[in-house]
C-alpha atoms as a PDB file:
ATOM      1  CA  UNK A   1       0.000   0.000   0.000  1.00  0.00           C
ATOM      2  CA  UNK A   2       3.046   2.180   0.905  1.00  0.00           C
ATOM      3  CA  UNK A   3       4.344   2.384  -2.509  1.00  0.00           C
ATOM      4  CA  UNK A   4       0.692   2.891  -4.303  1.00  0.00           C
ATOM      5  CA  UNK A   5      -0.014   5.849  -1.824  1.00  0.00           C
ATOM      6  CA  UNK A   6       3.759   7.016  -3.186  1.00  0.00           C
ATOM      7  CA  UNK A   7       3.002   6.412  -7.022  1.00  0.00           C
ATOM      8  CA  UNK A   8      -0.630   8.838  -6.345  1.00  0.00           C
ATOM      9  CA  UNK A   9       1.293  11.634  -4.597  1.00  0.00           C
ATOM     10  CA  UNK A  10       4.615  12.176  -6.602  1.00  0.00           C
ATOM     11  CA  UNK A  11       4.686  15.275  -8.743  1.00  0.00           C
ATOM     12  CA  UNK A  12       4.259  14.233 -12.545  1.00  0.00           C
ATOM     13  CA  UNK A  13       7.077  14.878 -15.007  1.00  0.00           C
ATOM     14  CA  UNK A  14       5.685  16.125 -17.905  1.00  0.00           C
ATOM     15  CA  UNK A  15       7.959  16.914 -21.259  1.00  0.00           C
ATOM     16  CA  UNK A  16       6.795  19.108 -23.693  1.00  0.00           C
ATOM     17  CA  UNK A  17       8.207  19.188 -26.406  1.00  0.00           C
ATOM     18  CA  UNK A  18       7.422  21.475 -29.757  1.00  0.00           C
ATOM     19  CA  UNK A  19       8.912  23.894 -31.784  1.00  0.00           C
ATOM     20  CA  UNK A  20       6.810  26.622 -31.699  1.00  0.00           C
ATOM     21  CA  UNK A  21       7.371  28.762 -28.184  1.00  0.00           C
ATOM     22  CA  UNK A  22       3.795  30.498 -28.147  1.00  0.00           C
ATOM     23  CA  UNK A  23       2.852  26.762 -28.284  1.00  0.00           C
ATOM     24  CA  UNK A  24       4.917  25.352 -25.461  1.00  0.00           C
ATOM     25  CA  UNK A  25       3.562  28.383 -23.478  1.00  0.00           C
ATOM     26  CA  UNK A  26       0.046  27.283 -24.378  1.00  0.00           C
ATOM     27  CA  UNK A  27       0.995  23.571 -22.893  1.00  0.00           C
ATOM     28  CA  UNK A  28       2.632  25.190 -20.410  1.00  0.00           C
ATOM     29  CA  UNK A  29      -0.815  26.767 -18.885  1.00  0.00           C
ATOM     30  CA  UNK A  30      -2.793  24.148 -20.270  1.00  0.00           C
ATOM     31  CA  UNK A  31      -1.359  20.992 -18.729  1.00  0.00           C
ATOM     32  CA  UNK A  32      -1.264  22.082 -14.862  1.00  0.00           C
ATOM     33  CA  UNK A  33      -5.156  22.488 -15.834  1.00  0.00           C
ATOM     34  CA  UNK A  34      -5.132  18.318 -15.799  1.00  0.00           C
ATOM     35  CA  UNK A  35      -2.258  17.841 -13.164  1.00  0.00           C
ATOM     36  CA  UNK A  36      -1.815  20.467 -11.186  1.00  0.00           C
ATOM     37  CA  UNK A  37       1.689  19.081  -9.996  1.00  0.00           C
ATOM     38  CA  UNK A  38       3.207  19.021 -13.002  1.00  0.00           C
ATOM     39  CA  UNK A  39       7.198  18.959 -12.964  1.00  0.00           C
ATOM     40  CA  UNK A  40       7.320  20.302 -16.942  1.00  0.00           C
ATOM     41  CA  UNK A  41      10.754  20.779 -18.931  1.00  0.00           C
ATOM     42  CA  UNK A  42      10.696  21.466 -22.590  1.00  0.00           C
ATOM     43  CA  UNK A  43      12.319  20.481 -26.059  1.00  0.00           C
ATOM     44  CA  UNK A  44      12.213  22.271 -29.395  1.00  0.00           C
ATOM     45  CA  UNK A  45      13.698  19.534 -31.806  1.00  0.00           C
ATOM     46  CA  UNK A  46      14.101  15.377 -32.028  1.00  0.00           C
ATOM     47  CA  UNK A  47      17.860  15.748 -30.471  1.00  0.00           C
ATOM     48  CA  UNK A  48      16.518  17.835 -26.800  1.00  0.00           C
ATOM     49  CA  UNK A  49      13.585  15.158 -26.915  1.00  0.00           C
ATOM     50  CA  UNK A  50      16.063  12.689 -26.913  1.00  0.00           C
ATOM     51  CA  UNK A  51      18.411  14.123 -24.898  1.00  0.00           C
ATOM     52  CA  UNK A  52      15.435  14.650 -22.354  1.00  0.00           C
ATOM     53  CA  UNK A  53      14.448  10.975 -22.179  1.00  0.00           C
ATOM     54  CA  UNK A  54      17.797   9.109 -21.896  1.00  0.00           C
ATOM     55  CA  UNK A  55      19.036  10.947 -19.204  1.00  0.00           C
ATOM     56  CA  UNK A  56      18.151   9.935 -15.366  1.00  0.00           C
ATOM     57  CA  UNK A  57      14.305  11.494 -15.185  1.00  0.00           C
ATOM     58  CA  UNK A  58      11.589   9.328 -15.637  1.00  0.00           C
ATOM     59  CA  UNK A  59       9.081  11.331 -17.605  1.00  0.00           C
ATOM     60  CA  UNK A  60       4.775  10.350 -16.754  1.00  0.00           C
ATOM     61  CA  UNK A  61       3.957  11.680 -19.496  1.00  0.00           C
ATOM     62  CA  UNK A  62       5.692  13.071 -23.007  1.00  0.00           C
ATOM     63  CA  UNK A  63       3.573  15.452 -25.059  1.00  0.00           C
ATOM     64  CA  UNK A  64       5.047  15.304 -28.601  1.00  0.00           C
ATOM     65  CA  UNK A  65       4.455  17.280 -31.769  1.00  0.00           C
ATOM     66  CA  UNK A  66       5.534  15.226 -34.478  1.00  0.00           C
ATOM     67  CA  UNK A  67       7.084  17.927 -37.286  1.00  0.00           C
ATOM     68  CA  UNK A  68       9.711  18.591 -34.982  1.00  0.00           C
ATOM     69  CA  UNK A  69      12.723  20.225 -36.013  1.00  0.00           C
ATOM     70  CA  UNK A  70      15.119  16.699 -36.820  1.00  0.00           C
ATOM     71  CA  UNK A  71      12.368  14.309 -37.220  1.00  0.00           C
ATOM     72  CA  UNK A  72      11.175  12.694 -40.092  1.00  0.00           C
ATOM     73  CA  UNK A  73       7.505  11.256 -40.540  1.00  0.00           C
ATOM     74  CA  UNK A  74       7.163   9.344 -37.424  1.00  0.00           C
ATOM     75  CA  UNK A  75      11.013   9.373 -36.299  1.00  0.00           C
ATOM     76  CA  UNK A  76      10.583  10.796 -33.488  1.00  0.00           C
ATOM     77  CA  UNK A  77       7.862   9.230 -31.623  1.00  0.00           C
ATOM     78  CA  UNK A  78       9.347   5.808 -32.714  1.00  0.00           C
ATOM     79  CA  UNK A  79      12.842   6.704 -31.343  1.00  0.00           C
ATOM     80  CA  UNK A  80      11.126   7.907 -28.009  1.00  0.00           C
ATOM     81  CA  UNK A  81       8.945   4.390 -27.939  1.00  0.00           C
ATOM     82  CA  UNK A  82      12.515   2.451 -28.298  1.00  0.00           C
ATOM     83  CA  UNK A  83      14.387   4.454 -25.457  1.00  0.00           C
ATOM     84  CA  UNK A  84      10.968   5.093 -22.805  1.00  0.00           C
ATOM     85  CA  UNK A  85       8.624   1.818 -24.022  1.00  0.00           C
ATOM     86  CA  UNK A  86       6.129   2.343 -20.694  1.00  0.00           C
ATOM     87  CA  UNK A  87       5.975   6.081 -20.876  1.00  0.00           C
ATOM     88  CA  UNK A  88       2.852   7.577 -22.426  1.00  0.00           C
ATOM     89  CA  UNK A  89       3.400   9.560 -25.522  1.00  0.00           C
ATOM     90  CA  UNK A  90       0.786  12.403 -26.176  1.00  0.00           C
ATOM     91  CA  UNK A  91       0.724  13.518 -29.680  1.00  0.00           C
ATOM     92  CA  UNK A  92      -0.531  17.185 -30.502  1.00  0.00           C
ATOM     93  CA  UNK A  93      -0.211  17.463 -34.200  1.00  0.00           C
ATOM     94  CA  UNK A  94      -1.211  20.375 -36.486  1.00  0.00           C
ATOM     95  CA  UNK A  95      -1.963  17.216 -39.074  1.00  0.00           C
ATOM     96  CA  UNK A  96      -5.997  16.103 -38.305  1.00  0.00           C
ATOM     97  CA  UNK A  97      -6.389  13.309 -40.374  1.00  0.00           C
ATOM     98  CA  UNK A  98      -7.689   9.634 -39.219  1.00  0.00           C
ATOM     99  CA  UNK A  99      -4.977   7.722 -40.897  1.00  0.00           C
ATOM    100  CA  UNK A 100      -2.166  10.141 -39.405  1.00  0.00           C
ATOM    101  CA  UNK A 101      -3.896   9.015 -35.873  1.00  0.00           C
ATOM    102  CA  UNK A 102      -4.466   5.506 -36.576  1.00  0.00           C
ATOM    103  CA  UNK A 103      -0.399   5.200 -37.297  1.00  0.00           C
ATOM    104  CA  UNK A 104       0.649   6.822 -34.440  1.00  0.00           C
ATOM    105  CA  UNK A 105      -1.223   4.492 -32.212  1.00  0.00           C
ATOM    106  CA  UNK A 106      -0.046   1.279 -34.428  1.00  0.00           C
ATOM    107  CA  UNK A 107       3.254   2.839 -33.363  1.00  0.00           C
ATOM    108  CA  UNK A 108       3.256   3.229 -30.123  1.00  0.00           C
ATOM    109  CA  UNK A 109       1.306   6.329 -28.804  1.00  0.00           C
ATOM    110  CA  UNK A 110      -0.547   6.401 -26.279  1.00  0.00           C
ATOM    111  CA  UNK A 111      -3.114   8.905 -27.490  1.00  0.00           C
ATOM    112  CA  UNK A 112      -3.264  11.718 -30.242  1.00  0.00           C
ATOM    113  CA  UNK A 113      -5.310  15.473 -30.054  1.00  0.00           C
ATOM    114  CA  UNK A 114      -5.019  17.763 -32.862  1.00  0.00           C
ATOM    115  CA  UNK A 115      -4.296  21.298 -32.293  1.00  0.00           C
ATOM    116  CA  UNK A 116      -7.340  22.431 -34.095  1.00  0.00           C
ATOM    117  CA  UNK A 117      -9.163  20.825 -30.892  1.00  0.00           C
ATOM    118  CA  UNK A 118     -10.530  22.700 -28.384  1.00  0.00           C
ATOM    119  CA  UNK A 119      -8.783  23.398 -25.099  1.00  0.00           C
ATOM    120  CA  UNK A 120     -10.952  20.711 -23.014  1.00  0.00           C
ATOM    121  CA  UNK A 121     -10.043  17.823 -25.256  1.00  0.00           C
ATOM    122  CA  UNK A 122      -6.598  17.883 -24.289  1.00  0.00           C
ATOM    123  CA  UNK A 123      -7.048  18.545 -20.735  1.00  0.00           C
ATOM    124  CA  UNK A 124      -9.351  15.452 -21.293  1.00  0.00           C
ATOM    125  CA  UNK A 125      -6.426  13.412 -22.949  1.00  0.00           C
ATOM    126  CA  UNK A 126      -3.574  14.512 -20.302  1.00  0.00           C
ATOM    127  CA  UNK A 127      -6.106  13.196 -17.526  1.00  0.00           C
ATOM    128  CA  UNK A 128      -7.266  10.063 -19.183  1.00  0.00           C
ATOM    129  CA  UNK A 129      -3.367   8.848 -20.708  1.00  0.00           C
ATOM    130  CA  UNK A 130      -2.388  10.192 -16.735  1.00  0.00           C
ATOM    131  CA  UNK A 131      -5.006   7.994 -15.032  1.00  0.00           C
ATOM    132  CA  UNK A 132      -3.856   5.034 -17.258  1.00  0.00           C
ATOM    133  CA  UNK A 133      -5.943   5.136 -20.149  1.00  0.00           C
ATOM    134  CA  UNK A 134      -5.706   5.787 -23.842  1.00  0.00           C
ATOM    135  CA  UNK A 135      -7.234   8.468 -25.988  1.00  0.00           C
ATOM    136  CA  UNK A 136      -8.046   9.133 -29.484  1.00  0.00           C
ATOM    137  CA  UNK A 137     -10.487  11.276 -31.592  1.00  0.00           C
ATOM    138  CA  UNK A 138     -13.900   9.149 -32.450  1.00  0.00           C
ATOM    139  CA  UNK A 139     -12.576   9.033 -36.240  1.00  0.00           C
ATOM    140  CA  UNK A 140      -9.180   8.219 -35.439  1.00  0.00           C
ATOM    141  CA  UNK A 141     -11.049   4.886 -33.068  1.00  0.00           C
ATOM    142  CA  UNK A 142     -12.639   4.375 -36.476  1.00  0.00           C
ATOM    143  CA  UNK A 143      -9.730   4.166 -39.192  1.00  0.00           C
ATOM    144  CA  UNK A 144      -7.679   2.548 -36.190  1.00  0.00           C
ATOM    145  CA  UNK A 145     -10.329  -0.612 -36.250  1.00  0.00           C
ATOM    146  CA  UNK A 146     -10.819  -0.855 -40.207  1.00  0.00           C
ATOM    147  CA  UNK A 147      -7.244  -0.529 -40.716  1.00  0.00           C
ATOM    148  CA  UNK A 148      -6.068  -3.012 -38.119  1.00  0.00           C
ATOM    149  CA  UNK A 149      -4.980  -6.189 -39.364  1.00  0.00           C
ATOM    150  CA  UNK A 150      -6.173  -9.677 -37.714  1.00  0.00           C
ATOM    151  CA  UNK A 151      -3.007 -10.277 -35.195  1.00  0.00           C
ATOM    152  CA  UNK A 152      -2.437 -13.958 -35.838  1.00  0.00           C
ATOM    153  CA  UNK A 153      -3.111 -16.163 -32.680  1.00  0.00           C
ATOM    154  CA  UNK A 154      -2.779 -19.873 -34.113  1.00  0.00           C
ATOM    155  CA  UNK A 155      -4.534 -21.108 -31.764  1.00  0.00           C
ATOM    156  CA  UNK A 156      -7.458 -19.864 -29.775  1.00  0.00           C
ATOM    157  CA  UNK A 157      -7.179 -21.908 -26.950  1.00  0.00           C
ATOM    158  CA  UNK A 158      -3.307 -21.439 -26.432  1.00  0.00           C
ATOM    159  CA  UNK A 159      -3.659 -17.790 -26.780  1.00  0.00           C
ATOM    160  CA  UNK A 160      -6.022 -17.976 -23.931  1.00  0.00           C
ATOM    161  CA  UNK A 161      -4.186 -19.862 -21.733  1.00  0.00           C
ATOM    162  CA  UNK A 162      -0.717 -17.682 -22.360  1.00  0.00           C
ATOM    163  CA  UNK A 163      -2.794 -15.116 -19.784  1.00  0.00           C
ATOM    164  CA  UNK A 164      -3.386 -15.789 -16.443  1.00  0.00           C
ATOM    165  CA  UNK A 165      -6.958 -15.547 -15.202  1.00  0.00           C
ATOM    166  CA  UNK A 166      -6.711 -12.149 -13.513  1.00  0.00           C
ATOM    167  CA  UNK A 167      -4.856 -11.085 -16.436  1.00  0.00           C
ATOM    168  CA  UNK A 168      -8.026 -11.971 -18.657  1.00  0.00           C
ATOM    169  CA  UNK A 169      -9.975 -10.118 -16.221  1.00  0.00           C
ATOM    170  CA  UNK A 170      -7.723  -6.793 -16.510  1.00  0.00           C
ATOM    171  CA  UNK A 171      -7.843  -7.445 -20.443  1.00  0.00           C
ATOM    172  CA  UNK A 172     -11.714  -7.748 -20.387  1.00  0.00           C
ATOM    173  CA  UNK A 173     -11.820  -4.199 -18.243  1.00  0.00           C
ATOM    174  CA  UNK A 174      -9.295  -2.695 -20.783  1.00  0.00           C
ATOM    175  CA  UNK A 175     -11.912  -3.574 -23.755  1.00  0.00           C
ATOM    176  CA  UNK A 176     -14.275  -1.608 -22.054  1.00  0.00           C
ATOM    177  CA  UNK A 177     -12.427   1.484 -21.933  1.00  0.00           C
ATOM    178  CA  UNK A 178     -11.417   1.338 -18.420  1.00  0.00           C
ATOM    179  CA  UNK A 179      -8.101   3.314 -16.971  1.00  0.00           C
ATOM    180  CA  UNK A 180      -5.774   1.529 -14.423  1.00  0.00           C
ATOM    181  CA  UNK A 181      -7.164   3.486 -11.815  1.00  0.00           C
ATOM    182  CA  UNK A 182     -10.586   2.224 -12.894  1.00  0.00           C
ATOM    183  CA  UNK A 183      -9.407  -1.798 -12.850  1.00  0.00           C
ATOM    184  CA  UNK A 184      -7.576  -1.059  -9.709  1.00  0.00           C
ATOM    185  CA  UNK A 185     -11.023  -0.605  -7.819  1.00  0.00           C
ATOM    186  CA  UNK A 186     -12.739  -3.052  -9.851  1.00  0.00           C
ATOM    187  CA  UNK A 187     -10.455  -5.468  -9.055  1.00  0.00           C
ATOM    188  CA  UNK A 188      -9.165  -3.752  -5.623  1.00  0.00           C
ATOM    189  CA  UNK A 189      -5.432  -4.234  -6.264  1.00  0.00           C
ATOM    190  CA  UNK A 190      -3.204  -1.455  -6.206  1.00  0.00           C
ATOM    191  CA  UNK A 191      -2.538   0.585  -9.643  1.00  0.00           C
ATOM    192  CA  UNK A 192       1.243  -0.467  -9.484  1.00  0.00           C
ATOM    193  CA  UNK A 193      -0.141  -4.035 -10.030  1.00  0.00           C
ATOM    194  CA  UNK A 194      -2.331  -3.009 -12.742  1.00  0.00           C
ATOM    195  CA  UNK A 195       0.383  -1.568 -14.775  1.00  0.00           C
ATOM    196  CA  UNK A 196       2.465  -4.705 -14.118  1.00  0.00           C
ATOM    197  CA  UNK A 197      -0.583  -6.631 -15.600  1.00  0.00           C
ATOM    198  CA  UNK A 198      -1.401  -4.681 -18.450  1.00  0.00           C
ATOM    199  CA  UNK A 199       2.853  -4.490 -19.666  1.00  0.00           C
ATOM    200  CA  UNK A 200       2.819  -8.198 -19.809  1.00  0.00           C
ATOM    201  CA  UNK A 201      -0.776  -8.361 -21.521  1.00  0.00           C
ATOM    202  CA  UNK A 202       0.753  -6.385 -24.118  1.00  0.00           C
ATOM    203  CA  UNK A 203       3.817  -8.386 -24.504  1.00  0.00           C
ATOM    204  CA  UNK A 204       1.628 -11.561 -24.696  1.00  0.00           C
ATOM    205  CA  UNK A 205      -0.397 -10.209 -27.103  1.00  0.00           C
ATOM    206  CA  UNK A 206       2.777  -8.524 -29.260  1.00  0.00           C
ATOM    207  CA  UNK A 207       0.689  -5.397 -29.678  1.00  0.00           C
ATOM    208  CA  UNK A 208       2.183  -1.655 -28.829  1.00  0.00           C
ATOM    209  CA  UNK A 209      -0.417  -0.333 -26.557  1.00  0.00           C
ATOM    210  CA  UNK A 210      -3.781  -0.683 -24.970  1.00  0.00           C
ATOM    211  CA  UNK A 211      -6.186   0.171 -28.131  1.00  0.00           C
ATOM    212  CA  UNK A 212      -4.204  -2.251 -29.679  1.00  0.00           C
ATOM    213  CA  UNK A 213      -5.352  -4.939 -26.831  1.00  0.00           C
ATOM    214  CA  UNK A 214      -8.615  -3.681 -26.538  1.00  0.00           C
ATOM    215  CA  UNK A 215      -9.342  -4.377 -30.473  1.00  0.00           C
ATOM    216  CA  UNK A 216      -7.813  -8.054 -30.154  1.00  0.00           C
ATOM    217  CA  UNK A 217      -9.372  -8.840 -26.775  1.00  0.00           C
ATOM    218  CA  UNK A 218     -12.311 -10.870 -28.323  1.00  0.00           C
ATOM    219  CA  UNK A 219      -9.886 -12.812 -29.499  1.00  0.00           C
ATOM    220  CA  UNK A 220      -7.864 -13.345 -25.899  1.00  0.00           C
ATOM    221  CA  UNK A 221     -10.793 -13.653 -24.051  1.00  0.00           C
ATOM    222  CA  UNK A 222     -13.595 -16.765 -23.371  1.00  0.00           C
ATOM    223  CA  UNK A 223     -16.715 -16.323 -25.025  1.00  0.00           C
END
C-alpha cells in the first residue's frame, strides 16, 4: 500500500516538447489544468527530446508534436517508444487526419489530439493517458479498427491460456475502456499491479499499446 499511496502523490514529469514557443507556453498553462503538480521541462527539436528521455528522469507523461525540427515522418515518436517503451506519448499534431492518428497508435502512442481541438479535449487526454488510459479522436477509433490487421493467434485456446486468469480479467476491463485506476477498484489491487498486468498483456499479445489490446481482446478472451 506504501508504494501505491507514493506512485498517487509524486509530482508528474511532464515533457513538452514542440517547436513553436507560443505553443509550449500554451501547454505550459494548459497541462497544470489536468495535473496540477506538473514537474514540466521542454524540447524544441528530435535531439533535446532525446536528450530529455535518456538521461536519469523518468518522464509520466511526453507530449510530442511530431514535425519537430530533426524528425522525419514518425522518427521521433518511434525513437522515443525504443528508449521510454512504458511512458505515455501524447501527440498534438497540427496534421488532423484519421490515418495520421491511426499510425501513431499502431506505433506506439498512447493517445493523439489535434491542435485544431478545443482546449478541453486535451485537458481530457492529459487526464485520461495520466489515469492510465488511452485516448483518441472518435474518427481516429474508427480508421484505427478498419485498418487493423487480424493479429495472428494460431490457436485460440493457447492464446487464452498464455494469460493468467486475472490477467483476462484486466484485459476484459481494458476492452471496455477502463483506466488503471478504474481496474484497480474493480479489481481492488493497487494501480502499481495493474500496470504490471497490463505491460505483460501487451507483450503476450505482441501489440504496442492498450487500443491495440482492446481491439484483439475478443480474441484473448472466453466467449
Amino acid at each position: 500500500m506504501t508504494d501505491s499511496v507514493a506512485f498517487a502523490t509524486a509530482a508528474k514529469r511532464v515533457l513538452i516538447a514542440d517547436d513553436h514557443p507560443l505553443y509550449r507556453d500554451a501547454l505550459r498553462a494548459i497541462v497544470p489544468q489536468a495535473c496540477p503538480d506538473a514537474d514540466l521541462r521542454e524540447a524544441a527539436c528530435q535531439d533535446e527530446v532525446l536528450r530529455e528521455v535518456t538521461s536519469d528522469a523518468a518522464f509520466d507523461l511526453i507530449i510530442l508534436d511530431l514535425n519537430l525540427p530533426g524528425a522525419v515522418g514518425l522518427s521521433c515518436l518511434t525513437r522515443v517508444r525504443e528508449t521510454a517503451p512504458l511512458t505515455p506519448i501524447l501527440i498534438v499534431s497540427a496534421l488532423d487526419d484519421p490515418g495520421t492518428m491511426s499510425d501513431v497508435i499502431r506505433a506506439g502512442g498512447t493517445g493523439y489530439v489535434p491542435k485544431s481541438a478545443q482546449r478541453q479535449m486535451l485537458v481530457d487526454a492529459i487526464r485520461v493517458i495520466l489515469g492510465g488510459g488511452t485516448y483518441l479522436p472518435m474518427e481516429g477509433m474508427i480508421a484505427l479498427r478498419d485498418s487493423q490487421p487480424s493479429l495472428a493467434v494460431a490457436d485460440n485456446e493457447a492464446g487464452r491460456d498464455a494469460l493468467t486468469s486475472r490477467q483476462r480479467r484486466v484485459l476484459e476491463l481494458l476492452g471496455h475502456g477502463k483506466s488503471n485506476k478504474e481496474i484497480a477498484l474493480a479489481l481492488q489491487i493497487s494501480e502499481i499491479t495493474v500496470k504490471a498486468h497490463v505491460s505483460s498483456i501487451l507483450r503476450k499479445m505482441g501489440v504496442n499499446n492498450r487500443v491495440q489490446a482492446a481491439l484483439e481482446a475478443h480474441k484473448w478472451l472466453p466467449e
